[in-house]
N, C-alpha and C. Protein backbone atom coordinates (compact mmCIF):
# COMPACT_ATOMS: atom_id res chain seq x y z
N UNK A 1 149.53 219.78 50.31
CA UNK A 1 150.58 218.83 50.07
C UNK A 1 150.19 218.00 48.86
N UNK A 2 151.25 217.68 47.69
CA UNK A 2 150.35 216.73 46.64
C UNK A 2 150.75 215.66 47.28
N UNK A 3 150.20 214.92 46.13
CA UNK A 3 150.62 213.21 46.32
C UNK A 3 152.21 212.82 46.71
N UNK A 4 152.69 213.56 45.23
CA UNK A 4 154.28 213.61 45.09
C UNK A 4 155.19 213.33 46.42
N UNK A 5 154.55 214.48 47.53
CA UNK A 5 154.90 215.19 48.48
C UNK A 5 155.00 214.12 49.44
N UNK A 6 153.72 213.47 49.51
CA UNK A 6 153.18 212.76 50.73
C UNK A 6 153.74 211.33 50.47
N UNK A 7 154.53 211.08 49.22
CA UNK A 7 155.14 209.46 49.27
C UNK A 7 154.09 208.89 48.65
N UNK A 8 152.83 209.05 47.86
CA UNK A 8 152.07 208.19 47.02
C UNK A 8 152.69 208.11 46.32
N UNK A 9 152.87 207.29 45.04
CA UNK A 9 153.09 206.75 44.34
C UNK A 9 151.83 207.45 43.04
N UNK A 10 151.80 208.55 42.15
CA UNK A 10 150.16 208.63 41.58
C UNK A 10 150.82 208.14 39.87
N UNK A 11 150.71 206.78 40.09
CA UNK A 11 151.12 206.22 38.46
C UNK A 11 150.09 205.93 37.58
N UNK A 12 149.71 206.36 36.89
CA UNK A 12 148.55 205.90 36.25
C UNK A 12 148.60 204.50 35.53
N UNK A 13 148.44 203.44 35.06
CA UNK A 13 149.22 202.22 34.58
C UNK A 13 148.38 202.39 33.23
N UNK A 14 147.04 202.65 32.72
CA UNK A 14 146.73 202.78 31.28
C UNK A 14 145.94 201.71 31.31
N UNK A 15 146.56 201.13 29.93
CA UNK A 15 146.28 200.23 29.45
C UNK A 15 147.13 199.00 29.48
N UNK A 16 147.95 199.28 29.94
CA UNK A 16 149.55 198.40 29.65
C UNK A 16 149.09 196.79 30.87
N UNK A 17 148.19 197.12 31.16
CA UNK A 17 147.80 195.62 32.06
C UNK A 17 146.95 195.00 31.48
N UNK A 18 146.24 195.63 30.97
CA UNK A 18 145.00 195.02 30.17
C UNK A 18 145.47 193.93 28.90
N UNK A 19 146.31 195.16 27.94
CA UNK A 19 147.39 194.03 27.04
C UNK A 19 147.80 193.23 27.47
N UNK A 20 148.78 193.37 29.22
CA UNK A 20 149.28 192.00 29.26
C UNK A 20 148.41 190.99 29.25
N UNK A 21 147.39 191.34 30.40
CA UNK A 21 146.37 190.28 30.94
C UNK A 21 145.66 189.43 29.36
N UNK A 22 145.67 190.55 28.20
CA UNK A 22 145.38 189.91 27.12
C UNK A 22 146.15 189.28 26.08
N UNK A 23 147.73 189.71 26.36
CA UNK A 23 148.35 188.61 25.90
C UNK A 23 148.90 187.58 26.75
N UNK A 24 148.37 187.32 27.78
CA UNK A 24 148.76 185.83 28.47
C UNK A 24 147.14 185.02 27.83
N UNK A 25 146.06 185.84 28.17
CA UNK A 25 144.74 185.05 27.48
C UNK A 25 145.18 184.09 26.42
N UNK A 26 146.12 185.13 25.14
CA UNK A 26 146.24 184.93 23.60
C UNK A 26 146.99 183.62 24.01
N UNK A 27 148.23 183.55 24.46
CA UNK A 27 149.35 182.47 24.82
C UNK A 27 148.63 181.33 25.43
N UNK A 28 147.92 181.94 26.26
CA UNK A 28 147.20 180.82 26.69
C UNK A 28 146.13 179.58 26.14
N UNK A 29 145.47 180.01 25.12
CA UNK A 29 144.72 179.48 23.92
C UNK A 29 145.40 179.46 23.00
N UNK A 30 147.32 179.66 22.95
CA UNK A 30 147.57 178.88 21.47
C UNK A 30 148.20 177.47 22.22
N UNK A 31 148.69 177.57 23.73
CA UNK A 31 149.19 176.17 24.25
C UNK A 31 148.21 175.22 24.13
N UNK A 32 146.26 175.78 24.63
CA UNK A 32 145.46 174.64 24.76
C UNK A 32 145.13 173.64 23.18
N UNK A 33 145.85 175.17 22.24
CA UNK A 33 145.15 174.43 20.85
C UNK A 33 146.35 173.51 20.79
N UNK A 34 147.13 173.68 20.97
CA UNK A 34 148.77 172.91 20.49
C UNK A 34 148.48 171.76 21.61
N UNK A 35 147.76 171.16 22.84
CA UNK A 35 147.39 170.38 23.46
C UNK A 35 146.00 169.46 23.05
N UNK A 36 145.56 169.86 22.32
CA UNK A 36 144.40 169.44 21.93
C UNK A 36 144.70 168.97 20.65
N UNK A 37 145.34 169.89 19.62
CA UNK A 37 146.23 168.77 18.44
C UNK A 37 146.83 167.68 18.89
N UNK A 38 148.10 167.56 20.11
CA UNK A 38 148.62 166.38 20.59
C UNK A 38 147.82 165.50 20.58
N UNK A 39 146.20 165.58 21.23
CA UNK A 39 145.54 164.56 21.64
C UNK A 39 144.85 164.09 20.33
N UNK A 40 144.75 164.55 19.39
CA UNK A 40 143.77 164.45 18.29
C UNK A 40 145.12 163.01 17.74
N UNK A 41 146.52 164.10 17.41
CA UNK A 41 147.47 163.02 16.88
C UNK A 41 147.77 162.07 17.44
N UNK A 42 147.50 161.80 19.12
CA UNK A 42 147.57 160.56 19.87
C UNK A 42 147.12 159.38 19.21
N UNK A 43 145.45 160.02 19.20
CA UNK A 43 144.37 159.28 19.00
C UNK A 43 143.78 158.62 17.62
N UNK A 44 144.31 159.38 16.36
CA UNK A 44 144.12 159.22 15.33
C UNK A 44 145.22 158.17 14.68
N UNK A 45 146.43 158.42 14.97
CA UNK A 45 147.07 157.58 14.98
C UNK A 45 147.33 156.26 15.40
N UNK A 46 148.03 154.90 15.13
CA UNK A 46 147.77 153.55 16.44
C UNK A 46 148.45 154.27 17.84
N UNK A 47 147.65 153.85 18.58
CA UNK A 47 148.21 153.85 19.97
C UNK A 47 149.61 153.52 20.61
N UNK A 48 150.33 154.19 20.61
CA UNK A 48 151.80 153.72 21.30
C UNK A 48 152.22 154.16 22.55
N UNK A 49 153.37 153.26 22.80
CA UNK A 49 153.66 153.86 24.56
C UNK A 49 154.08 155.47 24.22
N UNK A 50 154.94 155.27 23.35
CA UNK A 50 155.76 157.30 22.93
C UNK A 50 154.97 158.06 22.50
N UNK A 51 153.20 157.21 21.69
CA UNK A 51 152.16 158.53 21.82
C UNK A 51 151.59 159.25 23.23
N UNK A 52 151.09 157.86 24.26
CA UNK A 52 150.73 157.58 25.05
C UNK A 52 151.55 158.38 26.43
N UNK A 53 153.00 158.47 26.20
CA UNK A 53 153.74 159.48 27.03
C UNK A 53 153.84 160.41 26.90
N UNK A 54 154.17 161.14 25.31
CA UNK A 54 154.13 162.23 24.74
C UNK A 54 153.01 162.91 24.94
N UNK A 55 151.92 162.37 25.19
CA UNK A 55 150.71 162.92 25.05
C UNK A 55 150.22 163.51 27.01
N UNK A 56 151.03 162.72 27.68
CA UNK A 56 150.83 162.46 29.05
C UNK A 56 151.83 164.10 29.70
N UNK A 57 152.72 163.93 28.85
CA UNK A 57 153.91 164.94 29.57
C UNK A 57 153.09 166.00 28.47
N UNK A 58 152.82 166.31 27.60
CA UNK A 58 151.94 167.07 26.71
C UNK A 58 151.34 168.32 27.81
N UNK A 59 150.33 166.90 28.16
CA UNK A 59 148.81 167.79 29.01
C UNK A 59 149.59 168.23 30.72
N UNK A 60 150.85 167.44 31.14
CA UNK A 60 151.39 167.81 32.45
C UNK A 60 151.47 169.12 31.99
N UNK A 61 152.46 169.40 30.86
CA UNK A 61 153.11 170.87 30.77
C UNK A 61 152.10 171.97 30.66
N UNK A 62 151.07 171.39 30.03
CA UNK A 62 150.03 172.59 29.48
C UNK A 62 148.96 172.97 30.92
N UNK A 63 149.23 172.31 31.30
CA UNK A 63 148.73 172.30 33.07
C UNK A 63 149.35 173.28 33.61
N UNK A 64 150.63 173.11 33.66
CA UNK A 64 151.42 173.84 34.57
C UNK A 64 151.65 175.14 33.73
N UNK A 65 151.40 175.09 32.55
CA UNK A 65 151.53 176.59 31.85
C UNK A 65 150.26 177.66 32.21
N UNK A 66 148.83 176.54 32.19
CA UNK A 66 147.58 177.34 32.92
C UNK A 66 147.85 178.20 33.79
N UNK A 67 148.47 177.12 34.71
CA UNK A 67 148.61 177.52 36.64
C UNK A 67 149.47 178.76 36.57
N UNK A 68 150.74 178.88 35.37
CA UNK A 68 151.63 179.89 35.64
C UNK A 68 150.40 181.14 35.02
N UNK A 69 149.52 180.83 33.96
CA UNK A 69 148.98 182.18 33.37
C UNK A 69 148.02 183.00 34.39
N UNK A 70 147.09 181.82 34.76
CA UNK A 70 146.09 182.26 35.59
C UNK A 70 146.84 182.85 37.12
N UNK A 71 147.70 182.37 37.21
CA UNK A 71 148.71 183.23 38.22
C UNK A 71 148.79 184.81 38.28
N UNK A 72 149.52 184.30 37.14
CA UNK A 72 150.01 185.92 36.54
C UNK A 72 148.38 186.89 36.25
N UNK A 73 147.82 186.28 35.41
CA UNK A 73 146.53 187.16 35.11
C UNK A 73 145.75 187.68 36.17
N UNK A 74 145.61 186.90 37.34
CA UNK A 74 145.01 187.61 38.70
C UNK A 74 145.84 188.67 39.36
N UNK A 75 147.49 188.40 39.11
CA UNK A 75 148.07 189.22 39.99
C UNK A 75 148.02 191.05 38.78
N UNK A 76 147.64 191.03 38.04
CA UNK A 76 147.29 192.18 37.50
C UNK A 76 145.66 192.70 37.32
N UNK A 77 145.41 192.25 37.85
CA UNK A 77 143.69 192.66 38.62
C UNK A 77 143.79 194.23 39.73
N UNK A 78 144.88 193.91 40.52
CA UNK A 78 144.83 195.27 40.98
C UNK A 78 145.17 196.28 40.60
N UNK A 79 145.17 197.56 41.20
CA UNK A 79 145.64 198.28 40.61
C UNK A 79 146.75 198.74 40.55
N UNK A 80 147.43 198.51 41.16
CA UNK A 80 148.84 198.55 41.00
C UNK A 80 149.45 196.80 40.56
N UNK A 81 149.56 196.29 40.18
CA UNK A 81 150.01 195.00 39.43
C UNK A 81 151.69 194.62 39.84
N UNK A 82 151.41 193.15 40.22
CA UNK A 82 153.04 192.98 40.38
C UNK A 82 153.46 192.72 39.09
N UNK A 83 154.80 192.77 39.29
CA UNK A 83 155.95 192.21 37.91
C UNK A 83 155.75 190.49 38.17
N UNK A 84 156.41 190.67 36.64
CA UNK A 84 155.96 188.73 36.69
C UNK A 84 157.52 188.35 37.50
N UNK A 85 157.40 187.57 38.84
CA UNK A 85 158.84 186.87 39.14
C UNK A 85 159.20 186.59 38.05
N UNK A 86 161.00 185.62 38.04
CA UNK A 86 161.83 185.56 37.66
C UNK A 86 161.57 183.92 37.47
N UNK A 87 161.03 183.27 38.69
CA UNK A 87 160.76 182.16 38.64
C UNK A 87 159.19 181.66 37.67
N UNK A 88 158.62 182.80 37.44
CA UNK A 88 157.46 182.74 36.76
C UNK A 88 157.51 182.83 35.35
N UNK A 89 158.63 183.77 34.72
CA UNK A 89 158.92 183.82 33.42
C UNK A 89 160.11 182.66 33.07
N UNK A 90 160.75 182.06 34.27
CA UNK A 90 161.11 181.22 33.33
C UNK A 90 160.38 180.00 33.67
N UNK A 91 159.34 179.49 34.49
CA UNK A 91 158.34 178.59 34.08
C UNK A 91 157.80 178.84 32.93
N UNK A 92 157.38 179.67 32.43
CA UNK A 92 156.33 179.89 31.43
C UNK A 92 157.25 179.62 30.12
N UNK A 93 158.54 179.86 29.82
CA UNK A 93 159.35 179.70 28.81
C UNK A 93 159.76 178.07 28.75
N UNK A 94 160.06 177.92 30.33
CA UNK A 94 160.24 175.93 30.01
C UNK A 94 158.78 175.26 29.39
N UNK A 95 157.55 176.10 29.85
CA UNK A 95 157.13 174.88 29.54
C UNK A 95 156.44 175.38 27.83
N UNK A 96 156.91 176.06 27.17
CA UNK A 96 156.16 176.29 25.92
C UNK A 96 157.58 175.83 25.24
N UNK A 97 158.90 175.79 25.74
CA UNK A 97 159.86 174.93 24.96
C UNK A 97 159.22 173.99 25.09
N UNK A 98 159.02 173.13 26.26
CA UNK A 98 158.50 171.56 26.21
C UNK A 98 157.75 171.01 25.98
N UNK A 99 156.84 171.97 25.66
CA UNK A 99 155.27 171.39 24.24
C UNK A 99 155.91 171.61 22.97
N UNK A 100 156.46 172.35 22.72
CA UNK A 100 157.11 172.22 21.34
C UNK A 100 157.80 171.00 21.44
N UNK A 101 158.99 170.68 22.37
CA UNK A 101 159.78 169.57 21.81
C UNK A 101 158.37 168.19 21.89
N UNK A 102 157.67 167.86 22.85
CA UNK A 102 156.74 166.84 23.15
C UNK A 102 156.12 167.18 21.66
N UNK A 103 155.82 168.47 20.95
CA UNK A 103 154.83 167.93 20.18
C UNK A 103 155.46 167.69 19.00
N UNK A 104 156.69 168.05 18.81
CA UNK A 104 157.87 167.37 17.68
C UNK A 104 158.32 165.92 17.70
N UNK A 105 158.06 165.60 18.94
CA UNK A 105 158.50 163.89 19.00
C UNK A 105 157.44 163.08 18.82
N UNK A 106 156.06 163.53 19.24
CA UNK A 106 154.85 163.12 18.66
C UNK A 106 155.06 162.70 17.15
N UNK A 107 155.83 163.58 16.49
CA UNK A 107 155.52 163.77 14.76
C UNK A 107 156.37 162.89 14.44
N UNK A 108 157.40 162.30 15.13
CA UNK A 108 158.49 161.53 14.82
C UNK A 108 157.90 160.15 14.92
């Protein structure tokens, strides 16, 4: 009887996890650098309440962008890998809009 036969599933997945797992890494170290500029422009600049918030909702988002990567990056450890939810890709899209806008109002 093959696999076919018996209801396995024999998918080979490649490489195609590894890329992902390595482009959430990549995404993931351009949010911390774009969080770590915020704080540099906080700080270098005088101190204000709109640096001081901007900088606050900054590091919330880049938090919660971690939590969504390192999520995702474990759940492709096995060998068969889930799909990213629906609720997971669009966390990950709110919050790299909302370091962009936080780090545009910074500049303002």
């Amino acid at each position: 009887m093959t696999e076919a036969a018996s209801g396995i599933d024999a998918r080979d997945p490649g490489l195609q996890p590894e890329r992902t797992r390595l482009a959430w890494r990549r995404t993931t170290l351009s949010c911390t650098v774009v969080a770590v500029l915020a704080v540099k422009l906080a700080v270098s600049d005088e101190i204000t309440a709109v640096g001081i918030t901007g900088l606050a909702l900054s590091a919330l988002v880049w938090i919660g962008f971690l939590a969504v990567a390192h999520r995702r990056i474990r759940s492709l450890s096995p060998a068969r890998p889930q799909p990213l939810s629906h609720r997971g890709a669009l966390l990950a899209a709110c919050c790299t809009i909302a370091l962009a806008v936080f780090g545009a109002a910074m500049i303002w």
